[in-house]
PDB file of N, CA and C in Angstrom:
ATOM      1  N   UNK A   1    -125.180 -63.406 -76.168  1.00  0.00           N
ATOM      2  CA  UNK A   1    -125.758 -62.496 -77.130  1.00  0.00           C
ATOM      3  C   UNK A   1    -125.735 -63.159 -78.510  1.00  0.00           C
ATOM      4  N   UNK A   2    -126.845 -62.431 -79.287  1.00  0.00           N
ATOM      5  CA  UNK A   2    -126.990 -63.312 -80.520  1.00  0.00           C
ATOM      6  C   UNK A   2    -125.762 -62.424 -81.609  1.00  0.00           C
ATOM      7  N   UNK A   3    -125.091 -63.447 -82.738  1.00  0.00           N
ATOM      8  CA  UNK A   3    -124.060 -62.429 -83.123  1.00  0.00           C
ATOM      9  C   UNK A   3    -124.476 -62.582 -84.688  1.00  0.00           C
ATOM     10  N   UNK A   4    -123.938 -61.995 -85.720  1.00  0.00           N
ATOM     11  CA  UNK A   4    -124.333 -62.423 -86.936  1.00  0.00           C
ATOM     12  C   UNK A   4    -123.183 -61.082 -87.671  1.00  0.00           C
ATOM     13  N   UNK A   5    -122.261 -62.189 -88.550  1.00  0.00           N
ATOM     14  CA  UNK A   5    -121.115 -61.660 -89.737  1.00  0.00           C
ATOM     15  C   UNK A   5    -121.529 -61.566 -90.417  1.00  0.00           C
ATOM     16  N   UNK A   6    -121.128 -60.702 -91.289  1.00  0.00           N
ATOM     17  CA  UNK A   6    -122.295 -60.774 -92.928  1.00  0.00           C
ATOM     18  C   UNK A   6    -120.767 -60.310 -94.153  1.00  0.00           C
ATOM     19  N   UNK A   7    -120.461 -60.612 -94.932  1.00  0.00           N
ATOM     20  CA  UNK A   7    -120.399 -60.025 -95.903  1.00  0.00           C
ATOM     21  C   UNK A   7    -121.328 -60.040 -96.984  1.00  0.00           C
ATOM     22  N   UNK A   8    -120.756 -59.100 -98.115  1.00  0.00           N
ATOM     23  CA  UNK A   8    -121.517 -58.887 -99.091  1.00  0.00           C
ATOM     24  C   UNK A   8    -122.051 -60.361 -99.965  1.00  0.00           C
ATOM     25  N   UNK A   9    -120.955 -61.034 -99.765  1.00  0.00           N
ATOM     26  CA  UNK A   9    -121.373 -62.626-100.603  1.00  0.00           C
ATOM     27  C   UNK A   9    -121.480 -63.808-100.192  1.00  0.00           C
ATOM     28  N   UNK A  10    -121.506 -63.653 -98.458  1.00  0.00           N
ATOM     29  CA  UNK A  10    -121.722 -64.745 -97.570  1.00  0.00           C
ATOM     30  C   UNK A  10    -121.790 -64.181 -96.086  1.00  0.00           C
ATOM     31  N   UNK A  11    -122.141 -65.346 -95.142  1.00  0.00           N
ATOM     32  CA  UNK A  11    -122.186 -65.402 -93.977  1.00  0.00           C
ATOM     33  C   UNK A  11    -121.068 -65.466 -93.273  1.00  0.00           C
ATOM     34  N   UNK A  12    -120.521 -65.073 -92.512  1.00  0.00           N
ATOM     35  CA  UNK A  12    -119.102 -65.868 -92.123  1.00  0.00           C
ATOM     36  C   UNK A  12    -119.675 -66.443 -91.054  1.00  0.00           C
ATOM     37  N   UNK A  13    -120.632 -65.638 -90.036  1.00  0.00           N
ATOM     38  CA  UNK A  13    -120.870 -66.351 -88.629  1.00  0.00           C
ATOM     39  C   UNK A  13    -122.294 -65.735 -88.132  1.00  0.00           C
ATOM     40  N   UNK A  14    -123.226 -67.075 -87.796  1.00  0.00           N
ATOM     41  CA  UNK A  14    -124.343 -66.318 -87.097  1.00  0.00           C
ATOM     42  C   UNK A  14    -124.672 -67.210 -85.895  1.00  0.00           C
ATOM     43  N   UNK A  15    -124.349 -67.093 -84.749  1.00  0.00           N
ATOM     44  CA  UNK A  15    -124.866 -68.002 -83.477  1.00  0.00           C
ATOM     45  C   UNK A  15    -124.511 -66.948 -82.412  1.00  0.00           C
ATOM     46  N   UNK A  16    -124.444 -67.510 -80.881  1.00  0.00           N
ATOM     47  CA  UNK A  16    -124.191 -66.799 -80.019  1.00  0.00           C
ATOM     48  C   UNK A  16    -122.892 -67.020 -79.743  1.00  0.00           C
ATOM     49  N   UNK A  17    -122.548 -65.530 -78.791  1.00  0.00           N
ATOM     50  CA  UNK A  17    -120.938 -65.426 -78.197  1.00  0.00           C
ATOM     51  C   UNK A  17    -120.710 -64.377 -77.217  1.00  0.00           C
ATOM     52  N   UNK A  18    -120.269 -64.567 -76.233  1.00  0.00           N
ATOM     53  CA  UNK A  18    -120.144 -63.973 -74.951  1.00  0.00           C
ATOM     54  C   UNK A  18    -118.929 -62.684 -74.949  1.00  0.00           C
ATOM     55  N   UNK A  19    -118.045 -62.912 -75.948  1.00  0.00           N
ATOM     56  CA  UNK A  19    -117.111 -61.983 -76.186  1.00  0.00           C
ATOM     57  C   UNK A  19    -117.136 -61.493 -77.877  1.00  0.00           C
ATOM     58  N   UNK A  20    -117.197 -60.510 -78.423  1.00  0.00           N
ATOM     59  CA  UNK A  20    -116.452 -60.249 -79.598  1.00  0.00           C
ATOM     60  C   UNK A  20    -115.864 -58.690 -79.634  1.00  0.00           C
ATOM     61  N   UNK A  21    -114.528 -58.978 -79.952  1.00  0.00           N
ATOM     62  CA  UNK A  21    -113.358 -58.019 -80.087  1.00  0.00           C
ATOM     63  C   UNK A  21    -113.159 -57.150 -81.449  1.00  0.00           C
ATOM     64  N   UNK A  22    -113.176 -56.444 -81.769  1.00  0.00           N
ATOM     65  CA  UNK A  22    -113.498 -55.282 -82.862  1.00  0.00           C
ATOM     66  C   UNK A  22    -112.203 -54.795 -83.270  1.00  0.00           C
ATOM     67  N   UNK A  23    -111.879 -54.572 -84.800  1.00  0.00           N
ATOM     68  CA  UNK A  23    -110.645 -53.614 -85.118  1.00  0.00           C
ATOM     69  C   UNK A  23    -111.643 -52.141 -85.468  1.00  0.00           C
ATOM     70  N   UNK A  24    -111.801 -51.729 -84.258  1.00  0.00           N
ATOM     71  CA  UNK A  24    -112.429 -50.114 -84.546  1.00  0.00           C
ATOM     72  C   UNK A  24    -111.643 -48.994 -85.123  1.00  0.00           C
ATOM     73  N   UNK A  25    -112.538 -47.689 -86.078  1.00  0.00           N
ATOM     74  CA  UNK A  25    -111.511 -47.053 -86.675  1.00  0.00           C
ATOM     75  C   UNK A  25    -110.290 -46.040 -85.184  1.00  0.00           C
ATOM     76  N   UNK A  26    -111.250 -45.948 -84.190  1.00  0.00           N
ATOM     77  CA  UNK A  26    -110.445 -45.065 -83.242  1.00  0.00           C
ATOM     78  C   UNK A  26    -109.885 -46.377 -81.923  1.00  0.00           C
ATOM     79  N   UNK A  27    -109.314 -47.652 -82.534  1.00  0.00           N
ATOM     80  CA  UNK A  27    -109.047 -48.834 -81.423  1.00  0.00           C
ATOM     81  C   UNK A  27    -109.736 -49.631 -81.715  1.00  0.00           C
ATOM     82  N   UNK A  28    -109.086 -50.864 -81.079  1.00  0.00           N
ATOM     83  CA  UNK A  28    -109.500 -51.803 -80.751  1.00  0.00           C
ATOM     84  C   UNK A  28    -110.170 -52.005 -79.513  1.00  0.00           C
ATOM     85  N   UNK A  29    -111.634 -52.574 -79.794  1.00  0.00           N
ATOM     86  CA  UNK A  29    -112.791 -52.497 -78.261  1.00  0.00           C
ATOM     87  C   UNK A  29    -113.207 -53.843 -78.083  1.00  0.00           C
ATOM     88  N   UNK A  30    -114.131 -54.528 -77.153  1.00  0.00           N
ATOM     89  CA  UNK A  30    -114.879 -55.521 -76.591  1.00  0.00           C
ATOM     90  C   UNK A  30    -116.174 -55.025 -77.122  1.00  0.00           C
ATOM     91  N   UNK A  31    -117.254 -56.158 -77.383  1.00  0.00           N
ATOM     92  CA  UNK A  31    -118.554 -56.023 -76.716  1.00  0.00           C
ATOM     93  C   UNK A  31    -118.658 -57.242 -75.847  1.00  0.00           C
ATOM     94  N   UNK A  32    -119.593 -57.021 -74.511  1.00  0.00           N
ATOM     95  CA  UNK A  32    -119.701 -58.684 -74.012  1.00  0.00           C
ATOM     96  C   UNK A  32    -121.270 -58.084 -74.170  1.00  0.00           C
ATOM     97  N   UNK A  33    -121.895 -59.319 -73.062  1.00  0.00           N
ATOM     98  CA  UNK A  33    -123.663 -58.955 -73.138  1.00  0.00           C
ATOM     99  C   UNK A  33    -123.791 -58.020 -72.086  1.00  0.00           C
ATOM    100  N   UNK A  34    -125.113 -57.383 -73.109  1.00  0.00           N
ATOM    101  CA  UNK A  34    -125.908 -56.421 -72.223  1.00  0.00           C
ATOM    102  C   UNK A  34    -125.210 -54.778 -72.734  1.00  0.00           C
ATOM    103  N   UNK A  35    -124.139 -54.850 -73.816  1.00  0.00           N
ATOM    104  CA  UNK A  35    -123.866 -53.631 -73.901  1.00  0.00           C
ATOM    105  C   UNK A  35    -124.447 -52.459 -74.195  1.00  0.00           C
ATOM    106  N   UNK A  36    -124.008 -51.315 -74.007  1.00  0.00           N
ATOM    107  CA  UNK A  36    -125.181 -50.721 -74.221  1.00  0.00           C
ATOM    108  C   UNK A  36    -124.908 -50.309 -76.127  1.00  0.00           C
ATOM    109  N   UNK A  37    -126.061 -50.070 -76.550  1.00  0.00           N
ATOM    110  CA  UNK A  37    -126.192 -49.695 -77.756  1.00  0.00           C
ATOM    111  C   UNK A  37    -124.788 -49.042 -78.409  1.00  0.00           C
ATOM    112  N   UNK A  38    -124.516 -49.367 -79.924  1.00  0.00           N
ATOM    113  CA  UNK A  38    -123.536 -48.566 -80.204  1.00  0.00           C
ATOM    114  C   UNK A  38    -123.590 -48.842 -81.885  1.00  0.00           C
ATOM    115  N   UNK A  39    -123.486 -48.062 -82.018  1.00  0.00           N
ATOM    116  CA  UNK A  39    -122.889 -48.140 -83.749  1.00  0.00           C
ATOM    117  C   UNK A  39    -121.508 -47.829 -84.251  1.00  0.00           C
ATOM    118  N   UNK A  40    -120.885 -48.484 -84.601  1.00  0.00           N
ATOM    119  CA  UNK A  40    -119.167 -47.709 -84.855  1.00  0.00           C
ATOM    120  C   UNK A  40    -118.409 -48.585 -86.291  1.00  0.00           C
ATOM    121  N   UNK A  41    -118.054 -47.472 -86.918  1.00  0.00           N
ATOM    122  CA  UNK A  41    -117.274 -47.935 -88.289  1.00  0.00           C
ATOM    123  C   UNK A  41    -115.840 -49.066 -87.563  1.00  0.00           C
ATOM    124  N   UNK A  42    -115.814 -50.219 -88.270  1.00  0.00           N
ATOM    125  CA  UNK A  42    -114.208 -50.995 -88.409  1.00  0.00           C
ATOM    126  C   UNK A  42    -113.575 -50.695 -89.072  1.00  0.00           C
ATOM    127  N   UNK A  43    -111.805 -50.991 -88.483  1.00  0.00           N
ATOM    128  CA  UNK A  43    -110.863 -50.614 -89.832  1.00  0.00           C
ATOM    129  C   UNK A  43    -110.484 -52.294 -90.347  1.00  0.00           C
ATOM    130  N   UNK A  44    -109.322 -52.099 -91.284  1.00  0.00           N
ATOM    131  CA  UNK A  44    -108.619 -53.551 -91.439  1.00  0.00           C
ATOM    132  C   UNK A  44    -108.248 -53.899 -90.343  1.00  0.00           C
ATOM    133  N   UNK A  45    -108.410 -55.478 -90.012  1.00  0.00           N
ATOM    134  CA  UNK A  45    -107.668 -56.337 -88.613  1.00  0.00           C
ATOM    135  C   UNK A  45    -108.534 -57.524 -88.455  1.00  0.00           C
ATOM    136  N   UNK A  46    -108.425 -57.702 -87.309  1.00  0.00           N
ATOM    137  CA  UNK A  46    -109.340 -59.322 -86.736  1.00  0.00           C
ATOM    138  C   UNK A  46    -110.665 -59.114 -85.828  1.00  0.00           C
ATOM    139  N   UNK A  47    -111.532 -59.874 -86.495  1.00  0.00           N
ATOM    140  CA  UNK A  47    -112.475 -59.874 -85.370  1.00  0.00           C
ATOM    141  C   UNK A  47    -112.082 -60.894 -84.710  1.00  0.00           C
ATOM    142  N   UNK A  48    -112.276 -60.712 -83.140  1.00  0.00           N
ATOM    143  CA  UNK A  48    -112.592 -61.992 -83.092  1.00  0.00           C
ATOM    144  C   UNK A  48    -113.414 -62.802 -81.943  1.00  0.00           C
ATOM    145  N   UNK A  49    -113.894 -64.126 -81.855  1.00  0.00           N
ATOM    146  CA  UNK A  49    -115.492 -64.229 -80.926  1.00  0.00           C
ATOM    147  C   UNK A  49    -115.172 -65.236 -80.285  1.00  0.00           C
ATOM    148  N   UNK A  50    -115.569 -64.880 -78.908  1.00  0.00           N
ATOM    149  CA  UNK A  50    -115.624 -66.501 -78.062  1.00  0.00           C
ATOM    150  C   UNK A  50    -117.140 -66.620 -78.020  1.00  0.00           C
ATOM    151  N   UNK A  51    -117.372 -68.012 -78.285  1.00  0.00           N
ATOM    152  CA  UNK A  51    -118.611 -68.591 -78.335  1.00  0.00           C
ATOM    153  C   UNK A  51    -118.851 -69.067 -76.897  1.00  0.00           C
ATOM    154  N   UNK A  52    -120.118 -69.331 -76.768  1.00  0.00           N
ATOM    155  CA  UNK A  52    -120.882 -69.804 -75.385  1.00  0.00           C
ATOM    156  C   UNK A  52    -120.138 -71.066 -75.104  1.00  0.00           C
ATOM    157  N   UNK A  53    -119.563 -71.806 -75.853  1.00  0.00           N
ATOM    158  CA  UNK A  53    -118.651 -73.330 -75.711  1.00  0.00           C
ATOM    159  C   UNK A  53    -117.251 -72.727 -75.014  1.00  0.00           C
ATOM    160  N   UNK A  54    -116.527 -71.333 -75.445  1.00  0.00           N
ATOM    161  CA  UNK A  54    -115.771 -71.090 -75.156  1.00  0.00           C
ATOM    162  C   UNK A  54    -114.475 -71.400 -76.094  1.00  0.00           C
ATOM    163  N   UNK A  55    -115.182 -71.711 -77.531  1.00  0.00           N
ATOM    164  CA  UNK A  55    -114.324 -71.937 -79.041  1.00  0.00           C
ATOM    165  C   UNK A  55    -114.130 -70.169 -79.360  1.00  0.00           C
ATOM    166  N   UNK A  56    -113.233 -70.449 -79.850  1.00  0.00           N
ATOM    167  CA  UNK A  56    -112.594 -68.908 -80.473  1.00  0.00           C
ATOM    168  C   UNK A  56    -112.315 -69.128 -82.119  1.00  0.00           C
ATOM    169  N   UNK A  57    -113.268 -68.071 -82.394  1.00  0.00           N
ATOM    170  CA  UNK A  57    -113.663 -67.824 -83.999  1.00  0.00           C
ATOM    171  C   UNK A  57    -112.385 -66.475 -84.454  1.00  0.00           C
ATOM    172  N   UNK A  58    -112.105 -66.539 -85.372  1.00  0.00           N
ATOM    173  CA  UNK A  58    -111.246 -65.187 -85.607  1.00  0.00           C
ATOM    174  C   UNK A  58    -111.692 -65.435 -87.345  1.00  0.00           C
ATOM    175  N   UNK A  59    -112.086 -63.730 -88.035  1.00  0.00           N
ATOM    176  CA  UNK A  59    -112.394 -63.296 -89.103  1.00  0.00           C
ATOM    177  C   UNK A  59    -111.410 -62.019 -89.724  1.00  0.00           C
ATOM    178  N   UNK A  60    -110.541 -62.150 -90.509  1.00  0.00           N
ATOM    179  CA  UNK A  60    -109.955 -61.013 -90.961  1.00  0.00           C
ATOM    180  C   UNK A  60    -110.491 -60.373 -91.739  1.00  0.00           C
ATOM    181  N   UNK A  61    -110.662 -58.878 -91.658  1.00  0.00           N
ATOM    182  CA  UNK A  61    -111.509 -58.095 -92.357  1.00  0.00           C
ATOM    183  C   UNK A  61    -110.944 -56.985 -92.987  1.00  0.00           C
ATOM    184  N   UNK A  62    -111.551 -56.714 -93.832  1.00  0.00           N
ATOM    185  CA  UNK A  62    -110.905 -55.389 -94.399  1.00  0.00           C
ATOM    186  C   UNK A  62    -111.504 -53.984 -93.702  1.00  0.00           C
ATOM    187  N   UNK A  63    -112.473 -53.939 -93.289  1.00  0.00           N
ATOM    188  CA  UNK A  63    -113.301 -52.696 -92.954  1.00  0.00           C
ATOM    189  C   UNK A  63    -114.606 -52.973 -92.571  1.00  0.00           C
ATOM    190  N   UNK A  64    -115.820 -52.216 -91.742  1.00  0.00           N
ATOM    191  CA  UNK A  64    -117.040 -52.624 -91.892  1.00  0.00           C
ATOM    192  C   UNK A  64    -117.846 -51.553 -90.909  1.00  0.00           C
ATOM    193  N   UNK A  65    -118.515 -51.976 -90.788  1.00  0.00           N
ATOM    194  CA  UNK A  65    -119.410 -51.413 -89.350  1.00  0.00           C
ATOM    195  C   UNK A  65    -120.180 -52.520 -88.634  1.00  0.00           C
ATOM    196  N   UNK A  66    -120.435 -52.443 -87.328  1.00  0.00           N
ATOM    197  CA  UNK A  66    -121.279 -53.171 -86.195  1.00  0.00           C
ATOM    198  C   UNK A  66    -122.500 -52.464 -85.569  1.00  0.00           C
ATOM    199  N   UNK A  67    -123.121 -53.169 -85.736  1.00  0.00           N
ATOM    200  CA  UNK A  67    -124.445 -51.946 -84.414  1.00  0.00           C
ATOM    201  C   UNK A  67    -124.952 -53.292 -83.297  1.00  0.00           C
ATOM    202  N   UNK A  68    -125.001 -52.688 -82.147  1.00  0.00           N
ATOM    203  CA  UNK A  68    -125.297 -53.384 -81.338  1.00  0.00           C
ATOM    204  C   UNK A  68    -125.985 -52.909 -80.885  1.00  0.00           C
ATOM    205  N   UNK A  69    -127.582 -53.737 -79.966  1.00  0.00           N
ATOM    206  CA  UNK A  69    -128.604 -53.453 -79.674  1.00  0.00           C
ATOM    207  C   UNK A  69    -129.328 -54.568 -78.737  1.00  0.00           C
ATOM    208  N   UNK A  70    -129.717 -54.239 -77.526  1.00  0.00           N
ATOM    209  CA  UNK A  70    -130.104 -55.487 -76.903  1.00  0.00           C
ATOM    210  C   UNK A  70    -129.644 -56.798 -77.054  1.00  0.00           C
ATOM    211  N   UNK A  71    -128.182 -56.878 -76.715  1.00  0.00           N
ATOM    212  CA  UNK A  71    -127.896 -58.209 -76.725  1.00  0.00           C
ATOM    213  C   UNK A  71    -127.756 -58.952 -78.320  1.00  0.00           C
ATOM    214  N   UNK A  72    -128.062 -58.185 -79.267  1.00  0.00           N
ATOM    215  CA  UNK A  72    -127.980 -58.026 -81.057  1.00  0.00           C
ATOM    216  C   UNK A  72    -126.881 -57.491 -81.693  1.00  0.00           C
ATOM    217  N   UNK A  73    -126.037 -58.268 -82.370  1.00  0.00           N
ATOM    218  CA  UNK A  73    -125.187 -57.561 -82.566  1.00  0.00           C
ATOM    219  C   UNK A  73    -125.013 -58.001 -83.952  1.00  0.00           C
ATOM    220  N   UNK A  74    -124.502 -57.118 -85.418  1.00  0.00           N
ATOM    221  CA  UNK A  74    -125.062 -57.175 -86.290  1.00  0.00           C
ATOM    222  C   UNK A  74    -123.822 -56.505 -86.842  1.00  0.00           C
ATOM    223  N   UNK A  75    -122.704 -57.208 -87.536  1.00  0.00           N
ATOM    224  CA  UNK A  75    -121.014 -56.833 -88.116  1.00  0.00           C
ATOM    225  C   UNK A  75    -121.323 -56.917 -89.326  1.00  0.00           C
ATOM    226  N   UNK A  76    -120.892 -56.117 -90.536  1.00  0.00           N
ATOM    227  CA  UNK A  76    -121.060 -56.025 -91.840  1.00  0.00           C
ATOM    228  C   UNK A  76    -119.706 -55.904 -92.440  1.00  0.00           C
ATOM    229  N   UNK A  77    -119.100 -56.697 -93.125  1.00  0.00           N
ATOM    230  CA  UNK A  77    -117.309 -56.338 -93.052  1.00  0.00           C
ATOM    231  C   UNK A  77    -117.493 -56.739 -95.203  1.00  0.00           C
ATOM    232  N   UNK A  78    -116.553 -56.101 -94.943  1.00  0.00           N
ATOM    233  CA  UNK A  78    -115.495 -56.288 -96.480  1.00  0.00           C
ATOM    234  C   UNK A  78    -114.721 -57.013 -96.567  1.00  0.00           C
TER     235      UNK A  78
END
């Protein structure tokens, strides 16, 4: 799936990744591919992504939201 980090004053990460792990406000969740659609607020914690190589990315965040959509997945963090 295609993934893409954003903060407000940079990129942190935009390529593909087969796993990324969420600090959600109600838990911590997975998306892998094919999930189904979702939108959900983050709290403070780690994202974090295994890439198609099978390298592991980790982003500490303060807060954000994700929406995922066909294999699109689209993290907006603080």
């Amino acid at each position: 799936m295609k993934v893409k980090i954003t903060k407000p004053d940079a990129s942190l990460y935009d390529g593909p990744a087969r796993l990324v792990q969420l600090p959600g406000t109600g838990g911590k969740f997975e998306i892998l591919e094919n999930h189904a659609p979702i939108i959900s607020s983050l709290s403070k914690g780690i994202v974090r992504l295994i890439d198609n190589e099978e390298k592991e990315h980790t982003f500490d965040i303060r807060g954000g939201v994700v929406k995922s959509q066909q294999n699109d997945l689209l993290i907006l963090v603080q």
